[in-house]
Protein backbone atom coordinates (compact mmCIF):
# COMPACT_ATOMS: atom_id res chain seq x y z
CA UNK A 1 0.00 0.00 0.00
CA UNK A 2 1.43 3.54 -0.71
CA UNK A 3 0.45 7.02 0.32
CA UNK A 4 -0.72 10.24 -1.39
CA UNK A 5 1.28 10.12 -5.28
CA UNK A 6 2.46 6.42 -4.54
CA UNK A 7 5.71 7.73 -3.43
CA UNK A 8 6.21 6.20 -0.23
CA UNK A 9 5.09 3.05 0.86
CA UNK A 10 3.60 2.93 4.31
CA UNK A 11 5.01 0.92 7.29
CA UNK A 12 3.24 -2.97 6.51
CA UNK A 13 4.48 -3.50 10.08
CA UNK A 14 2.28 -0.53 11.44
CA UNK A 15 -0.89 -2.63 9.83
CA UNK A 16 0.48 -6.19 11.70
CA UNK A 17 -2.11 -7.38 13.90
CA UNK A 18 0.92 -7.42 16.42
CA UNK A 19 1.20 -3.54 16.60
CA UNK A 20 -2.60 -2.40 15.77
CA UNK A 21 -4.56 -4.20 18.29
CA UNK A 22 -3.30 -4.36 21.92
CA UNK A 23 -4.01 -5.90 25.31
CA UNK A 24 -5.54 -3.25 27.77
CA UNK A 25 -4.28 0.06 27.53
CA UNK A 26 -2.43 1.80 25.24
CA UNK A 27 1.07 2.35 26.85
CA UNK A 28 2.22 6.11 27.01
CA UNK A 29 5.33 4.46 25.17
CA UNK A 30 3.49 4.34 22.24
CA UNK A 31 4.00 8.03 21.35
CA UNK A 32 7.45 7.96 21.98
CA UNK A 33 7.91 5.52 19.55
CA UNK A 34 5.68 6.97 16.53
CA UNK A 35 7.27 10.20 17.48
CA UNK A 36 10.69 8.88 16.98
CA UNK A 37 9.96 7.51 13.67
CA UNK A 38 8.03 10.58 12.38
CA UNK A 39 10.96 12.98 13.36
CA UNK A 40 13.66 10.55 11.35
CA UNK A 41 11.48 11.26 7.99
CA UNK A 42 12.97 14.68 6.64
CA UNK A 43 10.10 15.02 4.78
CA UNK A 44 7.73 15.40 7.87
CA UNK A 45 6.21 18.69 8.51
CA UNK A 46 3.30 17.82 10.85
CA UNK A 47 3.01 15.33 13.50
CA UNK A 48 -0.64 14.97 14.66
CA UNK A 49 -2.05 12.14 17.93
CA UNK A 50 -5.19 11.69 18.81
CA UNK A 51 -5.92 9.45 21.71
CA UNK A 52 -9.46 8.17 22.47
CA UNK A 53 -10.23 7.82 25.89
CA UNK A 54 -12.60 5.63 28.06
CA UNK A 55 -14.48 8.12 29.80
CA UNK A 56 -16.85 7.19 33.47
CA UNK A 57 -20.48 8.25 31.22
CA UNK A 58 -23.66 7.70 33.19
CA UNK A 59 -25.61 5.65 30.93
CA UNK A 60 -28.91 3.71 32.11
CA UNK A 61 -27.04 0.98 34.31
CA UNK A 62 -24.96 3.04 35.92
CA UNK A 63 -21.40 4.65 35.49
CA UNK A 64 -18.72 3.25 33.67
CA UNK A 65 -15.64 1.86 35.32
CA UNK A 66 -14.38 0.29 31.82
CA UNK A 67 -14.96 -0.48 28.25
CA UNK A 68 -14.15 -3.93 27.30
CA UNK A 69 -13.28 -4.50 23.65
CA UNK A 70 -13.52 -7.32 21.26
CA UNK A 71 -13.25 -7.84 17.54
CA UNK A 72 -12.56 -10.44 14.71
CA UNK A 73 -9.18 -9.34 14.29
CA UNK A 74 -8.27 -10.12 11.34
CA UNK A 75 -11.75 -8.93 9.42
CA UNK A 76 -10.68 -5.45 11.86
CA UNK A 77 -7.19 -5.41 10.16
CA UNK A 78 -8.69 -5.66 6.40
CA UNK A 79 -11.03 -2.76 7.41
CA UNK A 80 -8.11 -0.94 9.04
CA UNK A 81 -5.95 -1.60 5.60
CA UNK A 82 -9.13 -0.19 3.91
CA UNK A 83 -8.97 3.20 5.85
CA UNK A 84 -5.46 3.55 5.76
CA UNK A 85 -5.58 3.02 1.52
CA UNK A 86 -8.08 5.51 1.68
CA UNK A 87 -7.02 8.28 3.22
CA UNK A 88 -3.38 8.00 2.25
CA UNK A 89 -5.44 8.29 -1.09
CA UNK A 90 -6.77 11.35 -0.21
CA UNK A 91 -4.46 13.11 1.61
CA UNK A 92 -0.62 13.60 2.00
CA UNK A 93 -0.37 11.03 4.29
CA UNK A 94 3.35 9.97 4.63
CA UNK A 95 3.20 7.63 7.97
CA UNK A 96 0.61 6.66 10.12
CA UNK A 97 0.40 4.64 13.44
CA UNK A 98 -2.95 2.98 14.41
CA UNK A 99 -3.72 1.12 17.59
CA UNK A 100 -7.00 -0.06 19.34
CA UNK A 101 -7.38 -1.51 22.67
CA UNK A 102 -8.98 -5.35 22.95
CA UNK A 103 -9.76 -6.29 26.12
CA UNK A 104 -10.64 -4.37 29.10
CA UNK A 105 -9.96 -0.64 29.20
CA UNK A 106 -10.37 1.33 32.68
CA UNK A 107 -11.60 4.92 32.86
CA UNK A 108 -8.69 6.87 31.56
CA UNK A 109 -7.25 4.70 29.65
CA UNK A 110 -6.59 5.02 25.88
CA UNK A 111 -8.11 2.67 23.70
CA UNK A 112 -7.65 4.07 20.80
CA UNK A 113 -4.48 5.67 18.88
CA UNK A 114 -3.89 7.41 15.57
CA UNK A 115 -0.86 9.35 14.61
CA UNK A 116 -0.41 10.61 11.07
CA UNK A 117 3.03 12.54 10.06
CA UNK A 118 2.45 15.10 7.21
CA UNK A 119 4.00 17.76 5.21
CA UNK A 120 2.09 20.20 6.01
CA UNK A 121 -0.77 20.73 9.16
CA UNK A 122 -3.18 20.92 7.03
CA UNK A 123 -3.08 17.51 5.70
CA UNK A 124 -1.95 16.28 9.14
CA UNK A 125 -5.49 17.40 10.84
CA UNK A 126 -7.63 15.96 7.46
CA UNK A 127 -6.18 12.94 7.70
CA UNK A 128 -6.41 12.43 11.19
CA UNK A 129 -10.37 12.89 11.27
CA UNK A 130 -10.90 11.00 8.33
CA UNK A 131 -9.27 7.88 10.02
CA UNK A 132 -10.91 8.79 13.15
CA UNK A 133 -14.26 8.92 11.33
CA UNK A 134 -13.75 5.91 9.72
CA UNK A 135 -12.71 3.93 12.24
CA UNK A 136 -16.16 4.74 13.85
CA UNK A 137 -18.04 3.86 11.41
CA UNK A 138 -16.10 0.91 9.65
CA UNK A 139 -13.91 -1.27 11.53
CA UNK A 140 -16.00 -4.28 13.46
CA UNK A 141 -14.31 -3.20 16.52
CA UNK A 142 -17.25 -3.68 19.45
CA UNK A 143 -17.21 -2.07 23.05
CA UNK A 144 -19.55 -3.71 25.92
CA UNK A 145 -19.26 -0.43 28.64
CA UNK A 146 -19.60 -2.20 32.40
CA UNK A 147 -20.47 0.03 34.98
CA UNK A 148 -19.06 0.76 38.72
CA UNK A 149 -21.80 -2.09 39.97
CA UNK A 150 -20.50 -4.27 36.85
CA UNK A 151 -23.68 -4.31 34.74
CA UNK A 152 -22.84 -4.41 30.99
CA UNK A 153 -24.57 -3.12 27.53
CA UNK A 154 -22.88 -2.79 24.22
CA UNK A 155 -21.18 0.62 23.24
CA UNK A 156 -22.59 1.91 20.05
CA UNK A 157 -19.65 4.06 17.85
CA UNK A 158 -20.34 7.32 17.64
């Protein structure tokens, strides 16, 4: 798969099952890395994260302590590939970093990651919401909230 102009080929290890989808939290070391690897790429202008966060909502069983996440993962990582084509399509996408959570995710913890390296801001913010929006919408990721006096009900993406 290649970005904007086919001129760079993205990361195929940043689309492994091994690096999108992880166990609990997403690790603060996460950054680090993608920032490390943006900054090496002379060609980077604009660095953009976005970090979704499991927030304590009152919905009708209570509050939420958690989100617990499941998906088929690897009909997730063809939809993920999907997005990624896409956008790189549409944009000047030159690297991108994409993790979601599986598993259980406390309130406060990220489940969800998305960095995107750019020439230009711009391009850095469009191609972050698209993914975002995307995501939401198209990757069979599914979230079951439980609440402080652990009653459940399924998350619907918004």
């Amino acid at each position: 798969m290649s970005v904007a102009g086919g001129n760079t080929p993205l990361p195929a290890a940043r689309l492994d099952p091994e690096a999108v989808f992880v166990e609990g939290p997403i690790a603060p070391h996460a950054l680090t890395a993608c920032y490390r690897r943006f900054a090496a790429n002379s060609a980077v202008g604009a660095e953009l994260v976005f970090l979704g966060q499991v927030r304590a909502d009152r919905i009708d069983a209570g509050t939420v302590a958690g989100i617990e996440y499941t998906a088929h993962r690897s009909m997730a990582l063809q939809a993920f590939n999907t997005v990624i084509e896409r956008v790189a399509g549409q944009t000047e996408l030159i690297d991108v970093e994409v993790r979601h959570s599986l598993g259980y995710v406390p309130v406060g913890g990220a489940s969800l990651l998305i960095a995107v390296a750019t020439g230009h801001r711009d391009q850095a913010y469009r191609a972050s919401r698209a993914i975002l929006e995307a995501i939401k919408q198209e990757v069979p990721i599914y979230g079951r909230e439980i609440t402080t006096g652990q009653q459940s009900s399924w998350k619907i993406n918004r």
